[in-house]
Protein backbone atom coordinates (compact mmCIF):
# COMPACT_ATOMS: atom_id res chain seq x y z
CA UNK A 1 -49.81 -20.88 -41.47
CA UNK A 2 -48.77 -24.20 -41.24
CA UNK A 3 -44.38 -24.41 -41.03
CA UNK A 4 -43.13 -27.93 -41.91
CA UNK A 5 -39.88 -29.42 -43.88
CA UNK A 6 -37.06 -27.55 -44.24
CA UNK A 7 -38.33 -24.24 -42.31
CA UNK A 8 -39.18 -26.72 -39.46
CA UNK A 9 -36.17 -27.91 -39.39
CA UNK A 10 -33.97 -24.53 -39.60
CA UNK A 11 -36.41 -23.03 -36.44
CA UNK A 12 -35.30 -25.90 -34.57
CA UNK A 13 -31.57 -25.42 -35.25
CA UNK A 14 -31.64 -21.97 -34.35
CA UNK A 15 -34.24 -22.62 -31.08
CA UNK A 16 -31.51 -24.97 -30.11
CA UNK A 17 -28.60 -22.63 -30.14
CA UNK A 18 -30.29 -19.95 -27.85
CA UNK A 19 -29.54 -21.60 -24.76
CA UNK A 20 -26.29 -22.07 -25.56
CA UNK A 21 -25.75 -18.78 -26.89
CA UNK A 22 -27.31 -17.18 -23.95
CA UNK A 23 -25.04 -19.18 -21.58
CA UNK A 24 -21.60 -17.93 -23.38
CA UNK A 25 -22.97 -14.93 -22.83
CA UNK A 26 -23.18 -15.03 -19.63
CA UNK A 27 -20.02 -16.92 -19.10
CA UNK A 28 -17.86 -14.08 -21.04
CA UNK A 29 -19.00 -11.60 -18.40
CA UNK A 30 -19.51 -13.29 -15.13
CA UNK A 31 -16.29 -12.52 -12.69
CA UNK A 32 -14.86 -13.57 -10.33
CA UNK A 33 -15.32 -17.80 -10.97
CA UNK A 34 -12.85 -18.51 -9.17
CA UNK A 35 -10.23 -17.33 -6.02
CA UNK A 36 -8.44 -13.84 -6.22
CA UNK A 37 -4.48 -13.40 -5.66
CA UNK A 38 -3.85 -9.94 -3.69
CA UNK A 39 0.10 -9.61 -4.12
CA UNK A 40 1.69 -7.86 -1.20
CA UNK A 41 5.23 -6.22 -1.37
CA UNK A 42 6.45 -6.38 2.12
CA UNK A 43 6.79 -9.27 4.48
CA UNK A 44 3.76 -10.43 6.73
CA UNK A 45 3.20 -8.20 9.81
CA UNK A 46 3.65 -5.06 8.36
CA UNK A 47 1.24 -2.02 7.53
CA UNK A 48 0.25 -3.26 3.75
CA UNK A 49 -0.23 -6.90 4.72
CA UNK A 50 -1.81 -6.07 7.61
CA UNK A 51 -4.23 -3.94 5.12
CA UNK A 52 -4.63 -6.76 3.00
CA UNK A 53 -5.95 -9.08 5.47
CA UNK A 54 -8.17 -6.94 6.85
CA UNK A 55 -9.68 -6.55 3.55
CA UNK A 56 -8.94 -9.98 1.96
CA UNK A 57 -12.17 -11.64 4.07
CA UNK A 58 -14.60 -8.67 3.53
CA UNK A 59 -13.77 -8.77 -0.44
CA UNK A 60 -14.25 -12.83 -0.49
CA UNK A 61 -17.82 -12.33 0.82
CA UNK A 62 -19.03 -9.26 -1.49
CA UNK A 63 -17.35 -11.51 -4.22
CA UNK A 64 -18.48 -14.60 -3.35
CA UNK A 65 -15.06 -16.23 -3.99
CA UNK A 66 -11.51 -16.83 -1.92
CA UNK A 67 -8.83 -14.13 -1.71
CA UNK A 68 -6.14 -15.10 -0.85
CA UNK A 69 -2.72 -12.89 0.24
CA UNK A 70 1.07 -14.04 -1.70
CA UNK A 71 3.84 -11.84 0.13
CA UNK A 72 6.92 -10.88 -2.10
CA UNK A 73 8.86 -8.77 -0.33
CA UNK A 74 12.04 -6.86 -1.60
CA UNK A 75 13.37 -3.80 -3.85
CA UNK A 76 10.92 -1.64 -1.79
CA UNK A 77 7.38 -3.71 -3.02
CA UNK A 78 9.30 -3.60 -6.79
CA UNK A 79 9.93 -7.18 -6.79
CA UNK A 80 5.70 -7.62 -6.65
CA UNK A 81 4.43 -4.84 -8.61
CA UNK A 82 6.31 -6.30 -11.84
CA UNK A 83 5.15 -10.00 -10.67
CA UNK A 84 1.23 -8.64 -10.99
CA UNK A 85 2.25 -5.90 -13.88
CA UNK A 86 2.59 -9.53 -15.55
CA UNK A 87 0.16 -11.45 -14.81
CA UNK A 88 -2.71 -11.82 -16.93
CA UNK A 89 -4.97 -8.87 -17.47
CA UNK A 90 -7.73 -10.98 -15.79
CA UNK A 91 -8.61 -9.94 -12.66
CA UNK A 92 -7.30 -12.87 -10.61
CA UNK A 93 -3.95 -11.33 -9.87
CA UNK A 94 -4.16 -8.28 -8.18
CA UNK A 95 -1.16 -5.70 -6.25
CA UNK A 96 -2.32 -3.59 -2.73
CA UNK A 97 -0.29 -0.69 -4.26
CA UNK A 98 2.03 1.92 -1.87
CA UNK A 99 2.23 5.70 -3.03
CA UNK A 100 4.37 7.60 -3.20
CA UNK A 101 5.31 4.47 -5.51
CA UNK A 102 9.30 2.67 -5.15
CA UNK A 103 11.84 4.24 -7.20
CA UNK A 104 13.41 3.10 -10.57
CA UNK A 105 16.98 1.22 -9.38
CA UNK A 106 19.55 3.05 -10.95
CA UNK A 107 21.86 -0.26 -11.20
CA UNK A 108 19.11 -1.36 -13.60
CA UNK A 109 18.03 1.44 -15.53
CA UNK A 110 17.02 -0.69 -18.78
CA UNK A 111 14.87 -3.36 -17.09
CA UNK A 112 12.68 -1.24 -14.91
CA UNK A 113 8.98 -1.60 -15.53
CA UNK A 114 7.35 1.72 -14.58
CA UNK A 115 4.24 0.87 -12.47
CA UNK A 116 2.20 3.74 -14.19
CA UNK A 117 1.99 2.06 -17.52
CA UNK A 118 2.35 -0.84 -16.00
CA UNK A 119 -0.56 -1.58 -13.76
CA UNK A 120 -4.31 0.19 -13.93
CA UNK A 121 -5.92 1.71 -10.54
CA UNK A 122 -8.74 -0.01 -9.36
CA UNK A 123 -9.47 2.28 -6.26
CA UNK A 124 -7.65 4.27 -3.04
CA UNK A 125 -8.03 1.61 0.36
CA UNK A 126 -6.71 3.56 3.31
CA UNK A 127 -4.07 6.80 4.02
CA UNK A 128 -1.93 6.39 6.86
CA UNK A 129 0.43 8.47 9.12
CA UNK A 130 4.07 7.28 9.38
CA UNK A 131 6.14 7.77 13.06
CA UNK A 132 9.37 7.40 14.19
CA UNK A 133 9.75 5.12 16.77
CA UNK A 134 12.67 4.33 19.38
CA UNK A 135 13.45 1.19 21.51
CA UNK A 136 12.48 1.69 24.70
CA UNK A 137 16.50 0.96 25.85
CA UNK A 138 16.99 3.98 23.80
CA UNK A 139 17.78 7.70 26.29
CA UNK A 140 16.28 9.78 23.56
CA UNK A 141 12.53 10.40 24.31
CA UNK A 142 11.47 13.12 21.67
CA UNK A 143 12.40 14.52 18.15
CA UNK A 144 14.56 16.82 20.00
CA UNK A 145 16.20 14.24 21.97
CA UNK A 146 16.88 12.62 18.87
CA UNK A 147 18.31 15.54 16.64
CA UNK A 148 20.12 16.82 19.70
CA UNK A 149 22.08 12.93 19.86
CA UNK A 150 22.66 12.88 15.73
CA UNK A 151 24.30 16.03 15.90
CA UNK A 152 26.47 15.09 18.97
CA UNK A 153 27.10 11.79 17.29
CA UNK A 154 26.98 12.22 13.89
CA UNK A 155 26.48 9.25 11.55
CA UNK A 156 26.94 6.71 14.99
CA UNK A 157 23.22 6.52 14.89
CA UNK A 158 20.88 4.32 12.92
CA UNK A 159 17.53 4.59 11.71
CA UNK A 160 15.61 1.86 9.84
CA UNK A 161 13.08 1.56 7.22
CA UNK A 162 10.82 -0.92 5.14
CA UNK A 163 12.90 -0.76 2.31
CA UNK A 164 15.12 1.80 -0.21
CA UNK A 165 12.32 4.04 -1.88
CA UNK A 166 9.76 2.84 0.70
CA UNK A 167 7.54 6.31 1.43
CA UNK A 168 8.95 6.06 5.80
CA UNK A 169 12.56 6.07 3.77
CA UNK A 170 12.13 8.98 2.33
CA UNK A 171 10.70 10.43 4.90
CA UNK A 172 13.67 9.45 7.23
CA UNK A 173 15.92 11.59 4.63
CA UNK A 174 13.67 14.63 4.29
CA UNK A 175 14.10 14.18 8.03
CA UNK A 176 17.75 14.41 8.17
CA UNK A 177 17.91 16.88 5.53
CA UNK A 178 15.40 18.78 7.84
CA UNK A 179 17.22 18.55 11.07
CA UNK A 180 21.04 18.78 9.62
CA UNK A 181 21.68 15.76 10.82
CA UNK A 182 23.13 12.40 9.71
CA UNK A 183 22.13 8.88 10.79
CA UNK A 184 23.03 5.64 9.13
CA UNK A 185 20.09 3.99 6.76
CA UNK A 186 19.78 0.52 7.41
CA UNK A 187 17.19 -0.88 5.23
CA UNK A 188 14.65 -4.06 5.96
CA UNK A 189 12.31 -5.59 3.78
CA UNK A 190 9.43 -4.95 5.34
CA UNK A 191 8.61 -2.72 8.75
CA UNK A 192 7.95 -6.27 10.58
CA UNK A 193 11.21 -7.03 10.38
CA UNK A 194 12.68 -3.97 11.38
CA UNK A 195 10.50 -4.09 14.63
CA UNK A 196 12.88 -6.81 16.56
CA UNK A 197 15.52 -4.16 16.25
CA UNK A 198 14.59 -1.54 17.79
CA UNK A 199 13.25 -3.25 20.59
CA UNK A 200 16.22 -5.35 21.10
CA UNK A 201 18.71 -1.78 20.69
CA UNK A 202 20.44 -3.04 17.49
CA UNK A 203 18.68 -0.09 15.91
CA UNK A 204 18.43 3.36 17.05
CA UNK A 205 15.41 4.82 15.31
CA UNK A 206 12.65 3.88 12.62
CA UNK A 207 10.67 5.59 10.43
CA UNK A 208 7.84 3.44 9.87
CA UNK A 209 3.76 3.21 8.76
CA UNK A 210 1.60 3.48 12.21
CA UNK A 211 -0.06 0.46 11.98
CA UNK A 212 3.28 -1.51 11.65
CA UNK A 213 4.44 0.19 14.77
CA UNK A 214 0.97 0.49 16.54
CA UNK A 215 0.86 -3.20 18.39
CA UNK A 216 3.89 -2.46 20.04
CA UNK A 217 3.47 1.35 20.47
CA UNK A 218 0.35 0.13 22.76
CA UNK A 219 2.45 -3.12 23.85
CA UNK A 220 5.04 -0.45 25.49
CA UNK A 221 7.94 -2.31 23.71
CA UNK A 222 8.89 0.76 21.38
CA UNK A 223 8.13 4.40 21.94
CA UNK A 224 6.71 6.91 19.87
CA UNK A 225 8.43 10.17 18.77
CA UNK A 226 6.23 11.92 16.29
CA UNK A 227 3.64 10.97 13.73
CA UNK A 228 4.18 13.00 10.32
CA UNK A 229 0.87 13.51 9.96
CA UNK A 230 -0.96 17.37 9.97
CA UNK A 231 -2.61 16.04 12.75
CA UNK A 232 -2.27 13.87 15.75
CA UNK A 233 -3.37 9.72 14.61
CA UNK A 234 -6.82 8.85 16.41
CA UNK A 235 -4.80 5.77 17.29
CA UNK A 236 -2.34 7.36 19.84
CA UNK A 237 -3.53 11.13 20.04
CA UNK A 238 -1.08 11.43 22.81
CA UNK A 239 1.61 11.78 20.79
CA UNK A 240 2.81 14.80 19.02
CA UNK A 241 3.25 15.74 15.09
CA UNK A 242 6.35 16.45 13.59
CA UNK A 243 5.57 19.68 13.30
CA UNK A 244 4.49 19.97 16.72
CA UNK A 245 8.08 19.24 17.83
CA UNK A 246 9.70 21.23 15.66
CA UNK A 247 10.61 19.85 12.17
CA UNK A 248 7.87 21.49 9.56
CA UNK A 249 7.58 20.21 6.21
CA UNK A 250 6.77 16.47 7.38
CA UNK A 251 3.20 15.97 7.08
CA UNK A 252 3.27 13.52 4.35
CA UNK A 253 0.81 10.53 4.10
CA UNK A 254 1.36 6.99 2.61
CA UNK A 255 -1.29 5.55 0.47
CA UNK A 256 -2.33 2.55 -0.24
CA UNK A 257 -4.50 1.35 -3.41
CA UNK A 258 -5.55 -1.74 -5.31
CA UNK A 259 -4.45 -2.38 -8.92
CA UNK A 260 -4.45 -4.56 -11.65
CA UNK A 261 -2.42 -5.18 -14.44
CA UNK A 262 -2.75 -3.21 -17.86
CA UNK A 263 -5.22 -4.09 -20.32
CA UNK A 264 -7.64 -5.43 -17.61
CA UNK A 265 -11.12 -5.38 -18.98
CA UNK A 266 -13.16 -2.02 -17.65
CA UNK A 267 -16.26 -4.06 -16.41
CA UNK A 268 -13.37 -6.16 -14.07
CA UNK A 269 -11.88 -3.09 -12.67
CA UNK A 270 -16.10 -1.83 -12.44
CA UNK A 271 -16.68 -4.91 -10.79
CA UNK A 272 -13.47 -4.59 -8.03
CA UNK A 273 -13.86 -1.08 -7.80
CA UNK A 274 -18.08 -1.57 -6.09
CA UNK A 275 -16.00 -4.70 -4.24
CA UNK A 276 -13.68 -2.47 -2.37
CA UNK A 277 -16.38 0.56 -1.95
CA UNK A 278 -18.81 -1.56 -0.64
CA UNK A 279 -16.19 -3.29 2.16
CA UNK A 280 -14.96 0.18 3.26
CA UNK A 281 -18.61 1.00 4.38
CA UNK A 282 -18.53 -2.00 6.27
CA UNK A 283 -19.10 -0.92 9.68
CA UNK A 284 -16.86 -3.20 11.26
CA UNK A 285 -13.85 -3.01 8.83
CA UNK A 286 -14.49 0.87 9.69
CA UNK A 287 -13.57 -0.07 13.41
CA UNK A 288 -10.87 -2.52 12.50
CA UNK A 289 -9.51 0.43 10.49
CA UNK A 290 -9.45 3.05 13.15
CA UNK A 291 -8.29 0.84 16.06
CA UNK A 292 -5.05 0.02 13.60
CA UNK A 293 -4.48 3.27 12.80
CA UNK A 294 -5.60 3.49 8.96
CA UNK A 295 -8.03 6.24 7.44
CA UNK A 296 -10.59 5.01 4.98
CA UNK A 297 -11.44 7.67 2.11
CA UNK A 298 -13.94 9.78 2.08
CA UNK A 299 -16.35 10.71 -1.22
CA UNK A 300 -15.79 10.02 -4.75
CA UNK A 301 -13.67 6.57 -5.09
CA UNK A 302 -13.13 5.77 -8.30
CA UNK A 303 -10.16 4.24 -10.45
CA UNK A 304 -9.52 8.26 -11.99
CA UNK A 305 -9.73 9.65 -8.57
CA UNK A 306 -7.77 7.63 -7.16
CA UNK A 307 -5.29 8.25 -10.25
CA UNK A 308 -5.26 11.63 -9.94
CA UNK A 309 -4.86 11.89 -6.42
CA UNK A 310 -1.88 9.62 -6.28
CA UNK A 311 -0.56 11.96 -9.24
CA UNK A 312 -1.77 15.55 -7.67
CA UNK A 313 0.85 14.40 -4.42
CA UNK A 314 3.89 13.31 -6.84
CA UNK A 315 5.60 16.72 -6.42
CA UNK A 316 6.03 17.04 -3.27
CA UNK A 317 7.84 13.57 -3.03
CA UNK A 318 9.62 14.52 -6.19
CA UNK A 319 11.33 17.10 -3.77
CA UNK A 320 13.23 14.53 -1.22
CA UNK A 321 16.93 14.17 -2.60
CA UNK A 322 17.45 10.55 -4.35
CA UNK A 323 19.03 9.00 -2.16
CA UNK A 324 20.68 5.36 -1.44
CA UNK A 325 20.64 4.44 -5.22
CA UNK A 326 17.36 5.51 -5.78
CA UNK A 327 16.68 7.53 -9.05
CA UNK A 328 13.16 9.31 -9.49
CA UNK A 329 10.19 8.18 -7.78
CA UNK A 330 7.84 6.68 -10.84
């Protein structure tokens, strides 16, 4: 059959269109095309950013594009979960996430943005131990040095943190309320800059993650009390776990986790989610992981497990007393 005239014609309209269709196509779906913002809420140095970098190089080569790390430390990683809760939904703008998660301010009630509607899971990165560390100008050498100096002294002594609401926070008042002891909270915003402090004796204790405190746990500059771990970090298996000198009830992990803000499209958070599985098998970022004291998951590591882990753990943080102006963890 011979085509000719108008039918000619219309063929080669639509012919022509193909391409181009084909190309939006592939257009609408194709991701990442261009570099990747991982927001970090504590100041550089400490155990998330430290995380983040560790990751950020690995991620730009499975994605073939730049990641790059924006600190914005303060309000206990607060101030940066609401920067990336708005951001656009795009998967260019993405928060390394700390669980138990900051509380709600209780000066600002009205204007909190609650991270769990907030920002959608994208998958679990590492667990880590917390410690409690002491200058090494410090006398006390154990947790029962410590306790045994807080109750002599009470409320002389000081013990630092990351930040109000930060997970080695609470941990510091579950520790007090533990021991029957009081120490003075002096917050920091971020574990790097708590670190100075000890070491120079303005600070008497602090409760901190391990791979903040792990350079100069090796370096000799602070010492190591306890890790509240159940059991002793491969990192420094040398020293002791909470429970192993005497305070039970400790052995609570911090994790960390990558997320994105609500409404991000399914086949992005697919996408990051194979990114970040496919890094932690790396082989070296395995060894980077262990010598810095962080513990990659194991099995199933998807955005619900990670959800429902992060939620299955809630309670038992639920149970520290608000403290320092902190109201409710979520």
């Amino acid at each position: 059959m011979q085509i000719c005239g108008p039918e000619l014609a219309a063929l080669t309209l639509i012919g022509s269109c193909l391409p181009m269709a084909a190309a939006g196509g592939e257009a609408a779906v194709k991701y990442p095309e261009r570099p990747i913002t991982l927001v970090v809420g504590y100041a550089p140095g400490g155990g998330v950013d430290i995380l983040a970098r560790l990751l950020a190089g690995q991620l730009s080569e499975d994605l073939e594009q730049k990641v790059l790390i924006e600190n914005r430390p303060g309000a206990a990683s607060n101030i940066a979960a609401e920067s990336v809760a708005r951001a656009a939904p795009d998967g260019y703008t993405l928060y390394i996430s700390t669980h138990p998660r900051p509380p709600r301010p209780v000066e600002q009630p009205q204007s909190w943005m609650d991270p769990a509607a907030a920002l959608a899971p994208v998958a679990l990165l590492a667990t880590v131990p917390n410690v409690v560390v002491t200058g090494m100008r410090t006398p006390v050498t154990s947790i029962a040095g410590l306790v045994e100096l807080a109750k002599t002294y009470p409320r002389l002594l000081s013990y630092g943190s990351p930040g109000v609401g930060s997970p080695p926070h609470l941990l510091g008042e579950l520790f007090l309320s533990r021991t029957q002891t009081e120490l003075l909270h002096v917050p920091y915003r971020g574990g790097a800059l708590a670190i100075p402090e000890v070491i120079a004796g303005r600070l008497d204790a602090l409760f901190i993650s391990l791979p903040g405190a792990l350079p100069h746990i090796q370096a000799g500059t602070v010492r190591a009390l306890a890790v509240m771990s159940e059991r002793r970090a491969l990192a420094i298996d040398h020293i002791p776990t909470m429970e192993e000198s005497g305070v039970i009830g400790m052995d609570m992990e911090t994790r960390f986790g990558l997320m994105a803000p609500a409404g991000t499209p399914e086949d992005v958070i697919a996408r990051l989610n194979r990114a970040v599985n496919a890094v932690l098998m790396n082989p070296a970022l395995q060894a980077g992981f262990i010598a810095r004291g962080y513990v990659a998951p194991l099995g199933r590591n998807t955005p619900e497990s990670f959800q429902q882990l992060v939620a299955a753990e809630a309670a038992k943080w639920d149970a520290i007393p608000r403290v320092d102006g902190a109201s409710g963890l979520h």
